[in-house]
C-alpha atoms as a PDB file:
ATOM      1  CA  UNK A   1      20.404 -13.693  16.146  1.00  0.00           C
ATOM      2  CA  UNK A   2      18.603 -13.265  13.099  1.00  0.00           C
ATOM      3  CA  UNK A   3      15.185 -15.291  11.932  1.00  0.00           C
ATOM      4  CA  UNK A   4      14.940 -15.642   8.459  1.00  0.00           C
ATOM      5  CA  UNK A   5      11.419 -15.695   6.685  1.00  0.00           C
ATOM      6  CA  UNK A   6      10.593 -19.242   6.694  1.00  0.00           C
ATOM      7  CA  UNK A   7      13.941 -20.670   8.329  1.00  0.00           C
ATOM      8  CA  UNK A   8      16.043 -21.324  11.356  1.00  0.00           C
ATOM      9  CA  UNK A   9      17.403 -18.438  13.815  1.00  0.00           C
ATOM     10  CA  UNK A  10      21.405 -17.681  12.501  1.00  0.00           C
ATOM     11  CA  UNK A  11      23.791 -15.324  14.453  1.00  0.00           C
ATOM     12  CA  UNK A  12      24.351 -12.666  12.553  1.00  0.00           C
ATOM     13  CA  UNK A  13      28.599 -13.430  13.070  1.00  0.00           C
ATOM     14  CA  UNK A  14      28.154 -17.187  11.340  1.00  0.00           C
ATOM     15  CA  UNK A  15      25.870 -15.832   8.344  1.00  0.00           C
ATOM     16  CA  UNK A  16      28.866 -13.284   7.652  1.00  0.00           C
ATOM     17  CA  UNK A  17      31.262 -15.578   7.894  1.00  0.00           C
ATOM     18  CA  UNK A  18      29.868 -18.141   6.170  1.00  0.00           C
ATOM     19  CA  UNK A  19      28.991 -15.700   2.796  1.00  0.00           C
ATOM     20  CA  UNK A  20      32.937 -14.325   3.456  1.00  0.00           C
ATOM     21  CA  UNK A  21      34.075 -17.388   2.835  1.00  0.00           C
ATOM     22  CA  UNK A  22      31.586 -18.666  -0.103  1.00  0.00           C
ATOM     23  CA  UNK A  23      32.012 -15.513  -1.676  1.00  0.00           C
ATOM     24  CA  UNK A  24      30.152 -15.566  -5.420  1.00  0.00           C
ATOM     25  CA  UNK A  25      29.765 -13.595  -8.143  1.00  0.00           C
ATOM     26  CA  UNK A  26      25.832 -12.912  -6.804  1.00  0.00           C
ATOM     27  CA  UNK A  27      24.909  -9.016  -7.346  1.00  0.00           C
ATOM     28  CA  UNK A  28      22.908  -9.198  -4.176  1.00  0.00           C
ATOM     29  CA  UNK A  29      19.997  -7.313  -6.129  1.00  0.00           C
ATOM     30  CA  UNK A  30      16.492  -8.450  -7.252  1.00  0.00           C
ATOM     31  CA  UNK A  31      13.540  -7.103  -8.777  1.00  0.00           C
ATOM     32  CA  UNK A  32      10.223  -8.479  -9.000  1.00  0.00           C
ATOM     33  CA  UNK A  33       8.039  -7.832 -12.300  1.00  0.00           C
ATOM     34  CA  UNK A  34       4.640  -8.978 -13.411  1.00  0.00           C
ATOM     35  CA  UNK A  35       4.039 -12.201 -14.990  1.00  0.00           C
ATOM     36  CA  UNK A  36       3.725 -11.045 -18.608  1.00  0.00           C
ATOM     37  CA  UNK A  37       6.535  -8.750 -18.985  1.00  0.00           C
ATOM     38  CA  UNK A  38       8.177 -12.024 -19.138  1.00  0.00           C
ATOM     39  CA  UNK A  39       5.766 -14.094 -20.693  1.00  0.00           C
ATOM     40  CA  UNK A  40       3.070 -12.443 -22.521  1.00  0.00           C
ATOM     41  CA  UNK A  41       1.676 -15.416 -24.067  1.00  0.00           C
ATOM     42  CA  UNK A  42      -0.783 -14.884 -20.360  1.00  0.00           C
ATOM     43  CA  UNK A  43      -2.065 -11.308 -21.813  1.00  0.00           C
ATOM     44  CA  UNK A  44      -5.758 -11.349 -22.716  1.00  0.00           C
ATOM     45  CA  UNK A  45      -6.263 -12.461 -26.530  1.00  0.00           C
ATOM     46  CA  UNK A  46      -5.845  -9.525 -28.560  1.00  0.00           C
ATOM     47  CA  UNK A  47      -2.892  -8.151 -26.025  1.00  0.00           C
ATOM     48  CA  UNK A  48       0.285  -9.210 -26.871  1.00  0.00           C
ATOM     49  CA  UNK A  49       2.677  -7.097 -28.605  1.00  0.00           C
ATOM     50  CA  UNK A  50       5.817  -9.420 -28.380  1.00  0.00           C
ATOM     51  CA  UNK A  51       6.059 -12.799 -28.974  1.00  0.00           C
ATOM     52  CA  UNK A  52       7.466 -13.545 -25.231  1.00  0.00           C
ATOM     53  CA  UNK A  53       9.405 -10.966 -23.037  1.00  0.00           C
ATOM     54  CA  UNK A  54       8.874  -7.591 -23.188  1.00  0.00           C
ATOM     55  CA  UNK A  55      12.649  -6.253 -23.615  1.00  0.00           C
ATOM     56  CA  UNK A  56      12.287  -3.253 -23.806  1.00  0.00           C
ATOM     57  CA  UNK A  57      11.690  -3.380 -19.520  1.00  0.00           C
ATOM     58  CA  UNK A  58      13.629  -6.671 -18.946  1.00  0.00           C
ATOM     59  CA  UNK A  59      16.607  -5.426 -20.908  1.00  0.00           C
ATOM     60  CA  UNK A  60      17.900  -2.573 -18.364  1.00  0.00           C
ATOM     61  CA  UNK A  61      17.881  -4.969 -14.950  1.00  0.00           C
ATOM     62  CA  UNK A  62      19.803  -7.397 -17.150  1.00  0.00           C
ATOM     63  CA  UNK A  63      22.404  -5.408 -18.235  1.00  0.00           C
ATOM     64  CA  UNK A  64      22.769  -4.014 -14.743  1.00  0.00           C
ATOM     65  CA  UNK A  65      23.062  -7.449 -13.086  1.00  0.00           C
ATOM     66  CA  UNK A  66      19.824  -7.534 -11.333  1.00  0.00           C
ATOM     67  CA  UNK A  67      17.939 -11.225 -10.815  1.00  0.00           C
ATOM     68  CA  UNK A  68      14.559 -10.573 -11.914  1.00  0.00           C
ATOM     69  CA  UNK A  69      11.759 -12.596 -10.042  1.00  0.00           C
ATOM     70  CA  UNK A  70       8.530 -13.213 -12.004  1.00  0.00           C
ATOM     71  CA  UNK A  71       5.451 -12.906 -10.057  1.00  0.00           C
ATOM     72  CA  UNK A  72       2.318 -15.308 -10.894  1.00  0.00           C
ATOM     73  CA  UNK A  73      -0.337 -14.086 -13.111  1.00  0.00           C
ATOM     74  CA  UNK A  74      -3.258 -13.244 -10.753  1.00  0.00           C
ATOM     75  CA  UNK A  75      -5.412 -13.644 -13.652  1.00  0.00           C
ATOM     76  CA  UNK A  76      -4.656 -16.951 -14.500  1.00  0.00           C
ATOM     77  CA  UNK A  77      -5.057 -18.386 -10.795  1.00  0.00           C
ATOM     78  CA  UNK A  78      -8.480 -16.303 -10.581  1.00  0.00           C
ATOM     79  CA  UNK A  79     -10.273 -15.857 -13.776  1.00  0.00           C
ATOM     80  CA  UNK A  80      -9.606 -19.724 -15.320  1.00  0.00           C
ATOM     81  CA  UNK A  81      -6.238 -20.216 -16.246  1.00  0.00           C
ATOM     82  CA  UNK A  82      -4.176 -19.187 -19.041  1.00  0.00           C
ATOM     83  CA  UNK A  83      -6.509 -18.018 -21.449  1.00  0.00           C
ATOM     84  CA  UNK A  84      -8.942 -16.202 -18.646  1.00  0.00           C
ATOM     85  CA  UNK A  85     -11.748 -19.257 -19.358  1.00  0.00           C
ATOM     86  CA  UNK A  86     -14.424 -17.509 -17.208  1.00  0.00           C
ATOM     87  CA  UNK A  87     -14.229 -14.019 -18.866  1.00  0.00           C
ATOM     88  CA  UNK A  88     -14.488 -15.638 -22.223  1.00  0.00           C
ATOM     89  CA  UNK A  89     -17.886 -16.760 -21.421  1.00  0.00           C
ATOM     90  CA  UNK A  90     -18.898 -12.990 -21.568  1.00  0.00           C
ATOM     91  CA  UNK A  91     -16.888 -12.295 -25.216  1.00  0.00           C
ATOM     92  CA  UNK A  92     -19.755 -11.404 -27.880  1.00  0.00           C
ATOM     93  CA  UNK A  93     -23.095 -12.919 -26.198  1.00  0.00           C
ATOM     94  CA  UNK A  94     -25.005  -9.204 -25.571  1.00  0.00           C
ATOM     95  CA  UNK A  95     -27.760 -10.905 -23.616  1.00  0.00           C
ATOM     96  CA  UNK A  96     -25.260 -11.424 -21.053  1.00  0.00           C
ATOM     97  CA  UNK A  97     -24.326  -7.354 -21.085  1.00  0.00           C
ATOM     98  CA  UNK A  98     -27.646  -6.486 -18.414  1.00  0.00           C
ATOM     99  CA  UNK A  99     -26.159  -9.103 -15.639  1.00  0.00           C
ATOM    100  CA  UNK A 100     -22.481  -7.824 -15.424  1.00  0.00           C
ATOM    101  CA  UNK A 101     -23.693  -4.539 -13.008  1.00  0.00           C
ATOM    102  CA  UNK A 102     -25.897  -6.660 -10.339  1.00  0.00           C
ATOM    103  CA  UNK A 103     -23.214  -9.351 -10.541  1.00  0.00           C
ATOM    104  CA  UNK A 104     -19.909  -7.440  -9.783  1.00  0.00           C
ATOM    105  CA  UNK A 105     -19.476  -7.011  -6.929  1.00  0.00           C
ATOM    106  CA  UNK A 106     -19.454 -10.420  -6.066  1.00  0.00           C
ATOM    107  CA  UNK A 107     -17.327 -10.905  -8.613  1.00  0.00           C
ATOM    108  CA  UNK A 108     -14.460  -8.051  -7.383  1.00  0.00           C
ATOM    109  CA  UNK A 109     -15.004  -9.664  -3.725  1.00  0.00           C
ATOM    110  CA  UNK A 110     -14.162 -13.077  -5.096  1.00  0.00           C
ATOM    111  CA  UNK A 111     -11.472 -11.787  -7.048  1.00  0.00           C
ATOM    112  CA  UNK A 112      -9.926  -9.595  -4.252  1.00  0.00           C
ATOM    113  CA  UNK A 113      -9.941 -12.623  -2.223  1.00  0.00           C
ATOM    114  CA  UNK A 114      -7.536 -14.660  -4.028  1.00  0.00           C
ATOM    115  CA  UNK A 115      -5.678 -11.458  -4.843  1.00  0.00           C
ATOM    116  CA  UNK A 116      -4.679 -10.667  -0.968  1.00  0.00           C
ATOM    117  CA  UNK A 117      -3.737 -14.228  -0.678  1.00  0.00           C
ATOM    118  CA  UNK A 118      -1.328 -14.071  -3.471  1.00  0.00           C
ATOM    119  CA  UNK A 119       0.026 -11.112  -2.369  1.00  0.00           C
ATOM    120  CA  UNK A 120       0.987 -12.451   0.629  1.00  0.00           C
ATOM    121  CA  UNK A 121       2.852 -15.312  -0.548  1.00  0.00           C
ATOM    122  CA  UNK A 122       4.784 -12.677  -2.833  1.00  0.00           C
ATOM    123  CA  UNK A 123       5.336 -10.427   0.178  1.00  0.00           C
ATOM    124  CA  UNK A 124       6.687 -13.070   2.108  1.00  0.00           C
ATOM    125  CA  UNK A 125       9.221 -13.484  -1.114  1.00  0.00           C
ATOM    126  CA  UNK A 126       9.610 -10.019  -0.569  1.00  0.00           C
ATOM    127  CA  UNK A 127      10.699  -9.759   3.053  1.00  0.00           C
ATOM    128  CA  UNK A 128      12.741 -13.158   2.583  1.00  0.00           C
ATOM    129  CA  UNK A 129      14.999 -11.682   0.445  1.00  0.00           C
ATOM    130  CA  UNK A 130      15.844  -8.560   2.211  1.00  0.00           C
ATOM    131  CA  UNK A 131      16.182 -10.154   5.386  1.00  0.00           C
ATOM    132  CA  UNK A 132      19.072 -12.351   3.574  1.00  0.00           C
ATOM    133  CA  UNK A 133      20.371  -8.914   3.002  1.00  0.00           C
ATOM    134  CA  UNK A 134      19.576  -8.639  -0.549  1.00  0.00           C
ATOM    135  CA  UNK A 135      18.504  -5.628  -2.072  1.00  0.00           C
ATOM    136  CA  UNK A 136      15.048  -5.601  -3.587  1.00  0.00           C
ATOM    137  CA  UNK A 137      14.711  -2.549  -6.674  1.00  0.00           C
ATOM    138  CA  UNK A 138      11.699  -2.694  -7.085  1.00  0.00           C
ATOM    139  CA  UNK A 139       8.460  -4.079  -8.121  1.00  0.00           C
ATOM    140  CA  UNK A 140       7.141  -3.731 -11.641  1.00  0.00           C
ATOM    141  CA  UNK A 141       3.518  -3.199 -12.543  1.00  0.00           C
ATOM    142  CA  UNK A 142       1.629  -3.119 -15.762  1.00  0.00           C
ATOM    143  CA  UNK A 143      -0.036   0.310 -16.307  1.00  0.00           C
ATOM    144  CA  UNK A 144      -3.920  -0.302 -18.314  1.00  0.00           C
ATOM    145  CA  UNK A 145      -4.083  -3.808 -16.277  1.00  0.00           C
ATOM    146  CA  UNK A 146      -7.281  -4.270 -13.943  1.00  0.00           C
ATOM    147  CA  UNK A 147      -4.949  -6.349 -12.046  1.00  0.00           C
ATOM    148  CA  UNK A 148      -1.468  -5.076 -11.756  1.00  0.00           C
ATOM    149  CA  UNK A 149      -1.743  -1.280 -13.062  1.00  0.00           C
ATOM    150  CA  UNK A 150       0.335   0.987 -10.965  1.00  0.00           C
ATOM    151  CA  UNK A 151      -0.867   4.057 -12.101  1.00  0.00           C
ATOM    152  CA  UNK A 152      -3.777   3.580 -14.626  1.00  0.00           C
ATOM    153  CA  UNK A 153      -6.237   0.467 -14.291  1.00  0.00           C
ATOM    154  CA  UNK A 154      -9.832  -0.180 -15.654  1.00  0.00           C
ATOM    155  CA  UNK A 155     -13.245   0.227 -15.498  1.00  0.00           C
ATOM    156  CA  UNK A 156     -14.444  -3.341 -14.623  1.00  0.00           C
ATOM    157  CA  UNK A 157     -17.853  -2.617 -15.199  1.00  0.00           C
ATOM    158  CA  UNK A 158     -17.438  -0.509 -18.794  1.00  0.00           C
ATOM    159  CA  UNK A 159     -14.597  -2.820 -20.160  1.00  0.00           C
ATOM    160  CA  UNK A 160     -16.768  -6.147 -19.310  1.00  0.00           C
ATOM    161  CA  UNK A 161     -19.839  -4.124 -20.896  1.00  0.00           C
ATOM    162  CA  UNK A 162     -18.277  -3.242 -23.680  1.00  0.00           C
ATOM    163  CA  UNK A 163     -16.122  -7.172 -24.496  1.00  0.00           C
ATOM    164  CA  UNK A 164     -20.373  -8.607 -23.581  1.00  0.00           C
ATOM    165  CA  UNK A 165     -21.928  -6.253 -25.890  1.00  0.00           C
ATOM    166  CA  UNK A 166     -19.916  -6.390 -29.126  1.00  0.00           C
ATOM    167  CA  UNK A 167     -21.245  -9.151 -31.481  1.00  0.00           C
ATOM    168  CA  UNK A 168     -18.673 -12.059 -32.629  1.00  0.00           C
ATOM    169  CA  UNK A 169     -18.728 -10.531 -35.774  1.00  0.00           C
ATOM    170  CA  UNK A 170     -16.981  -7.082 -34.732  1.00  0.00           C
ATOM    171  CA  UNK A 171     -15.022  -8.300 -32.578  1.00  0.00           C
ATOM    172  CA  UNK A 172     -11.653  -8.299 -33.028  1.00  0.00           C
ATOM    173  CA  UNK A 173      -8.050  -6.836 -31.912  1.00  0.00           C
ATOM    174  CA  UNK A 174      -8.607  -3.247 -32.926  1.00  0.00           C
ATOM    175  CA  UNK A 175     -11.855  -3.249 -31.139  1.00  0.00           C
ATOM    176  CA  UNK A 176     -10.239  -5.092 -27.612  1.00  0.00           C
ATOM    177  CA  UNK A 177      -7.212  -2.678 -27.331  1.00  0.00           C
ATOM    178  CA  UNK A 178      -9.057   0.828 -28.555  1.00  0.00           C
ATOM    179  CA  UNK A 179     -12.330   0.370 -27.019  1.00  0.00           C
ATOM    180  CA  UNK A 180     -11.735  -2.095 -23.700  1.00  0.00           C
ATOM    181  CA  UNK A 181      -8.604  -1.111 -22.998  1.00  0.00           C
ATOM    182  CA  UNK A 182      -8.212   2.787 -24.060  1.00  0.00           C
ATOM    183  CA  UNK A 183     -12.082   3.564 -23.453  1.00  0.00           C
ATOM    184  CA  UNK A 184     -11.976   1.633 -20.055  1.00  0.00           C
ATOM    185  CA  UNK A 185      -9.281   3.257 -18.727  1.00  0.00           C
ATOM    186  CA  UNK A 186      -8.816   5.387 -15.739  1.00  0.00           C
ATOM    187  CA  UNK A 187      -6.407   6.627 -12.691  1.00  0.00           C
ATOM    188  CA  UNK A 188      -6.271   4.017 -10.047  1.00  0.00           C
ATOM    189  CA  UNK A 189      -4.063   0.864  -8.813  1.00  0.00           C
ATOM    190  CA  UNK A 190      -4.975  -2.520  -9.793  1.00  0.00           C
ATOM    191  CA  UNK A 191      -6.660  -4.902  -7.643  1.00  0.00           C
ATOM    192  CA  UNK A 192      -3.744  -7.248  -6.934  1.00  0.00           C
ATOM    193  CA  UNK A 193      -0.823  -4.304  -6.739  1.00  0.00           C
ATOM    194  CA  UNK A 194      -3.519  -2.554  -4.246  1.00  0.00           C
ATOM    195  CA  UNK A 195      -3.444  -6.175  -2.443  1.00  0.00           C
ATOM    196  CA  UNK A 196       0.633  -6.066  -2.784  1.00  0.00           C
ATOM    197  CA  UNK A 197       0.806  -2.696  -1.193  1.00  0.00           C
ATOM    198  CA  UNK A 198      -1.611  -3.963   2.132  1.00  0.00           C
ATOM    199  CA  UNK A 199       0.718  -6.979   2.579  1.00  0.00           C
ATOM    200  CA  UNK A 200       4.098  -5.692   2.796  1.00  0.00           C
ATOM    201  CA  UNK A 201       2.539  -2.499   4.245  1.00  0.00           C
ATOM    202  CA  UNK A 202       1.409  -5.341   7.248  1.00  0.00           C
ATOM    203  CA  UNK A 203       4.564  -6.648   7.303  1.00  0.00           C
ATOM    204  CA  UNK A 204       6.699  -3.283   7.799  1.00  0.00           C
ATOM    205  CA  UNK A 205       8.286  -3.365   4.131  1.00  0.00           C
ATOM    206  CA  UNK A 206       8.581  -1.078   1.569  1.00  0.00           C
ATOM    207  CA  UNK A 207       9.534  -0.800  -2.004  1.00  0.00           C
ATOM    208  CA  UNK A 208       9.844   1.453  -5.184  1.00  0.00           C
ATOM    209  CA  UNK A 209       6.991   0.589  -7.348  1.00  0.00           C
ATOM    210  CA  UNK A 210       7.912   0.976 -10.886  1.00  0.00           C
ATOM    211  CA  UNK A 211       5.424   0.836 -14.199  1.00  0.00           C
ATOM    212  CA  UNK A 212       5.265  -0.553 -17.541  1.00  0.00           C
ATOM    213  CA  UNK A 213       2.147   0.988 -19.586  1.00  0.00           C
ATOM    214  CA  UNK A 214       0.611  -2.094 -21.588  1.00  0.00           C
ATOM    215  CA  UNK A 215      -0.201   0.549 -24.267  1.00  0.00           C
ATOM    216  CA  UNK A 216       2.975   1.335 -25.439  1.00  0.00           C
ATOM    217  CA  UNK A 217       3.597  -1.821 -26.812  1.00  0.00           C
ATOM    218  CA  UNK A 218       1.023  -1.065 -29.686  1.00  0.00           C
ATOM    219  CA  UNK A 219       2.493   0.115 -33.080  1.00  0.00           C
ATOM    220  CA  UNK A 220       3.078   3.988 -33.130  1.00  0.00           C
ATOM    221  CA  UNK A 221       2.009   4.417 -29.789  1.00  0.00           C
ATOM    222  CA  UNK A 222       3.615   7.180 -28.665  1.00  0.00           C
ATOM    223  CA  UNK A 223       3.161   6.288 -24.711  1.00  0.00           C
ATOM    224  CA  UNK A 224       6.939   5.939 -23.339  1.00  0.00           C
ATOM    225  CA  UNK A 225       7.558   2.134 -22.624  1.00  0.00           C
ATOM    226  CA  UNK A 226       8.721   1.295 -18.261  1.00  0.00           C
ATOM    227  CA  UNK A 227       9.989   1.302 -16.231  1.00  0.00           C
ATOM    228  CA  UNK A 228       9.660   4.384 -15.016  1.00  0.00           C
ATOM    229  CA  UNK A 229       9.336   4.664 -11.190  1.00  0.00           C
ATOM    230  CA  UNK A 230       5.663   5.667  -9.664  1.00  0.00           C
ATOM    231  CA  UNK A 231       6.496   5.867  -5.898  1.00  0.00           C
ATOM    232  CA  UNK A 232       6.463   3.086  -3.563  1.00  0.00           C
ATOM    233  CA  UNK A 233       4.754   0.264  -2.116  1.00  0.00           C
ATOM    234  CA  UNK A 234       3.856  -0.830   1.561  1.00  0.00           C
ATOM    235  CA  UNK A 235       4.864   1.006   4.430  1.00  0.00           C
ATOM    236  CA  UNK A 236       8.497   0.900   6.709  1.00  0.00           C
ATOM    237  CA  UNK A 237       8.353  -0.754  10.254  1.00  0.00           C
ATOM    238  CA  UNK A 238       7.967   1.927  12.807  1.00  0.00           C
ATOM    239  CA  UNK A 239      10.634   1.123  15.647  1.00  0.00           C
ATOM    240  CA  UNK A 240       9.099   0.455  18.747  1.00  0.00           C
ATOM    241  CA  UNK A 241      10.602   2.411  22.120  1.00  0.00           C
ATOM    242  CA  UNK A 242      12.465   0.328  24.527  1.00  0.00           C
ATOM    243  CA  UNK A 243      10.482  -0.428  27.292  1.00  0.00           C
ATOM    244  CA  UNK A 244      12.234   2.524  29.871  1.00  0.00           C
ATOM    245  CA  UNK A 245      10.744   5.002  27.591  1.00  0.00           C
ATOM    246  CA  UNK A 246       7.578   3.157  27.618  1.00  0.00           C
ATOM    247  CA  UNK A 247       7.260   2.471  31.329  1.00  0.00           C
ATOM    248  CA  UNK A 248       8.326   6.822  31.346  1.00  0.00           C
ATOM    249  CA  UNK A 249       5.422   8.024  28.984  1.00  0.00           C
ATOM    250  CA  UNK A 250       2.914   5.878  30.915  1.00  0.00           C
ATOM    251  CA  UNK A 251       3.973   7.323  34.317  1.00  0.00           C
ATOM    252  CA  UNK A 252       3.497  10.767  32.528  1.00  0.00           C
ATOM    253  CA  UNK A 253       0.301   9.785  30.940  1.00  0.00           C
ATOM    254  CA  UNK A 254      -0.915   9.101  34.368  1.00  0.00           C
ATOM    255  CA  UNK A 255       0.257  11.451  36.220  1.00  0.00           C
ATOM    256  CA  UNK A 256      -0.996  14.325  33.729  1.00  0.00           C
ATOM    257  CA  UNK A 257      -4.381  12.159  34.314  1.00  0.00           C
ATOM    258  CA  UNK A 258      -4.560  12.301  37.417  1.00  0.00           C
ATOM    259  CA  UNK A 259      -3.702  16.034  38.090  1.00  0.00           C
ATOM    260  CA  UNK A 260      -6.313  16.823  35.029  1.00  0.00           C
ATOM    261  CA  UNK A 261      -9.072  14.977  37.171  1.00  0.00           C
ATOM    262  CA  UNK A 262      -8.093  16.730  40.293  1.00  0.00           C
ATOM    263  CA  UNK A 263      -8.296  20.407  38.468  1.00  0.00           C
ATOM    264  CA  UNK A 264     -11.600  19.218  37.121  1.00  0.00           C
ATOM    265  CA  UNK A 265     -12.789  18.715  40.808  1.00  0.00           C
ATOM    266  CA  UNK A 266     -11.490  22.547  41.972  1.00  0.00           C
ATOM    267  CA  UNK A 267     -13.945  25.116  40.413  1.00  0.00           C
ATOM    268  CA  UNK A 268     -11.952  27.745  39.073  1.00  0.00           C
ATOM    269  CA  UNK A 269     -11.792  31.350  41.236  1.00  0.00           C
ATOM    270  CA  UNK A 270     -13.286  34.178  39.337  1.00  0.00           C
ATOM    271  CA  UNK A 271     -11.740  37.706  38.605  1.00  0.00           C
ATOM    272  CA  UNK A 272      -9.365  37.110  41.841  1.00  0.00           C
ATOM    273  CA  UNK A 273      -8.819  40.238  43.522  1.00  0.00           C
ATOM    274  CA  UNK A 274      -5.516  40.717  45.865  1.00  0.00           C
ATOM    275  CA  UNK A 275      -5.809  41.899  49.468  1.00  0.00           C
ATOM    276  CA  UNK A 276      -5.125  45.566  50.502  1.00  0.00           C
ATOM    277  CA  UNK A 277      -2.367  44.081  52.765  1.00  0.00           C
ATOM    278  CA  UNK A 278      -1.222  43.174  49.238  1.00  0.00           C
ATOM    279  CA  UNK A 279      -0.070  39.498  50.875  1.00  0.00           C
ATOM    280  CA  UNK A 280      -2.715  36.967  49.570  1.00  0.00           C
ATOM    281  CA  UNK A 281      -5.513  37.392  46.915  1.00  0.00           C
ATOM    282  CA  UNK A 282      -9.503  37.080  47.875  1.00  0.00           C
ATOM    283  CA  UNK A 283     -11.999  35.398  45.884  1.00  0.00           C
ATOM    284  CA  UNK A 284     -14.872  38.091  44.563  1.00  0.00           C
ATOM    285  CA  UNK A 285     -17.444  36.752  46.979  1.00  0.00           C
ATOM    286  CA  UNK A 286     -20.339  38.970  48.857  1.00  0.00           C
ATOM    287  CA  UNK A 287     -18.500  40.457  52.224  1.00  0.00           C
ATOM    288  CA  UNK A 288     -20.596  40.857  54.939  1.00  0.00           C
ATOM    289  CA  UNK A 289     -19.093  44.031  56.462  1.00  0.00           C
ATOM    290  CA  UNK A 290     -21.464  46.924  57.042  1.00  0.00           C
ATOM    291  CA  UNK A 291     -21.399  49.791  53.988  1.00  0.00           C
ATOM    292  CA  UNK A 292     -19.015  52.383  54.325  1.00  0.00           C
ATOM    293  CA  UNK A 293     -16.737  50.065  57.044  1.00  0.00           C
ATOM    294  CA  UNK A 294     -13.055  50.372  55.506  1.00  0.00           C
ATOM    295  CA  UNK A 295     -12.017  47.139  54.221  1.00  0.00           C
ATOM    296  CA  UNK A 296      -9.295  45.060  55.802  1.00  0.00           C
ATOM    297  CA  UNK A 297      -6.970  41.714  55.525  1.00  0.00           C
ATOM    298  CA  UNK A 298      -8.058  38.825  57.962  1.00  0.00           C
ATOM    299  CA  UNK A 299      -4.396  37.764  58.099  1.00  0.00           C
ATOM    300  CA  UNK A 300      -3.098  37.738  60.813  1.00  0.00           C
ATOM    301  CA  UNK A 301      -0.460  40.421  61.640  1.00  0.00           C
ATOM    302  CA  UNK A 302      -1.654  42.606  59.206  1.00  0.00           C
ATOM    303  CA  UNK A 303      -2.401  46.048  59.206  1.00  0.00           C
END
C-alpha cells in the first residue's frame, strides 16, 4: 500500500494500473524555483532586471519538458507584502540607522519563524510529488538574496544600515544594487533556503539545489546567469533494520554489557608467572615457604 502526502492509502498494483491506462503526455518531472525568477515584479525596488520572468533560467526546464513550480515569496508573506511595506519604513530616515543592531535579532527570530513554516508547506509539495513518483530536479535559489541565496546571501545588519543611512536624496538604483546588495554581500544560505533544507532534511528528502545569482541580471555584469547546480538540499531517509536485526544487536549490546561489568568486578592478575610443573600459572603473590626451600606445584600429582 502506498500513503500519499495528504491522501488516501492506494495499492501500489491499482495506482499502476490506473496511470497504464490514462497514459498522458505528462514528463513526470518538476522543478521548483523562487518566486521572482518568475515574477520579478516581487524584487525589492531598484531590483528588477526583466520586466517579468527571468528566461534566461526558466528557458532550459521549458525546453526540456520540465513543470516548473513557483514557490511563494517569503518576503512578501513576512516583511509586508509585495512591495516589502515594513522595510520601507527604514529607506532614507538616518535617525532610524542606531536602532537596526539592538533590534535584529528580534527581527531575524520573527522572520525565521514564518520562514520554517513556509518551508514546510513547500516540503510537503516536495515529498507529495515524489511519492506520486514524479521526479523532482531540483530547487532553484536566488544567489545575493537574504532570503533564498544558495550560495551568497547578505549582511542583514550592513545592508539595512546602509538602505537607513542614505538620505532620500542619494538614494537611488545605482546606490541599492552597488552598495546594499554588492557591499552587503557574503558566503552563506539564505534564511528561508536554510529553513527549506531543515524541513525536507526532517522529512527524509533530498534534492539538488541549483542557483541563480541576482547580480547577473545587471547590464555588463559579467557574473554567469543559473542555474548552475550548488549541491543539495535536506537529507535521504536512513532505512531502519527489520526488527530480527534489532532484537540481535540488543541481545549483543547486552550481553557485551554484562560480561564488561563482570570483568570490571575481577581485578586483573599481575605479571602472571607459570608453575615449574609448567601445568597452571601462579599469581606473583608473597609465598610463605622458608628461604632457600626449592619451589614446587601444589597440584596435585605433580612432581
Amino acid at each position: 500500500m502506498i500513503k500519499l502526502s495528504g491522501g488516501p492509502a492506494l495499492s501500489a498494483g491499482r495506482l499502476r494500473r490506473l496511470r497504464s491506462k490514462l497514459r498522458d503526455e505528462r514528463s513526470g518531472r518538476v522543478v521548483f524555483v523562487s518566486h521572482c525568477l518568475l515574477n520579478e515584479n516581487t524584487r525589492y525596488l531598484g531590483g528588477a532586471f526583466r520586466p517579468g520572468v527571468v528566461h534566461e533560467v526558466v528557458d532550459p526546464f521549458l525546453q526540456d519538458g520540465i513543470g516548473i513550480c513557483q514557490m511563494p515569496c517569503p518576503e512578501q508573506l513576512a516583511w509586508g507584502g509585495v512591495l516589502k511595506r515594513r522595510l520601507l519604513l527604514l529607506y532614507g530616515r538616518p535617525w532610524l540607522a542606531p536602532a537596526i543592531r539592538p533590534l535584529l535579532p528580534a527581527l531575524t527570530a520573527y522572520t525565521a519563524l514564518r520562514y520554517r513554516l513556509l518551508a514546510g508547506r513547500v516540503a510537503g509539495q516536495i515529498a507529495d510529488y515524489q511519492d506520486s513518483g514524479f521526479d523532482v530536479v531540483g530547487v532553484v535559489g536566488v544567489d545575493a538574496s537574504p532570503t533564498c541565496g544558495v550560495t551568497t546571501t547578505l549582511d542583514l545588519n550592513a545592508s539595512l544600515q546602509a538602505i537607513a543611512g542614505c538620505p532620500l536624496n542619494r538614494l537611488d538604483r545605482t546606490f541599492m544594487n552597488d552598495t546594499v546588495v554588492n557591499g552587503s554581500a557574503r558566503p552563506g544560505r539564505g534564511l528561508f533556503i536554510s529553513a527549506l533544507d531543515g524541513a525536507l532534511a526532517r522529512r527524509g528528502r533530498q534534492v539538488p539545489l541549483l542557483r541563480h545569482d541576482l547580480r547577473s541580471e545587471a547590464p555588463g555584469s559579467l557574473l554567469p546567469p543559473g542555474p548552475v547546480l550548488a549541491g543539495l538540499a535536506g537529507r535521504p531517509r536512513t532505512q531502519r533494520p527489520s526488527a530480527a536485526v534489532a532484537a540481535a544487536r540488543k541481545a549483543t549490546g547486552t550481553a557485551t554489557g554484562r560480561h564488561r561489568e563482570l570483568a570490571e568486578r575481577i581485578p586483573p592478575r599481575r605479571n602472571p608467572r607459570r608453575s615449574p610443573c609448567g601445568l597452571h600459572w601462579h599469581s606473583p603473590r608473597r609465598s610463605s615457604r622458608p628461604a632457600g626451600e626449592p619451589r614446587t606445584c601444589s597440584r596435585p600429582g605433580a612432581s
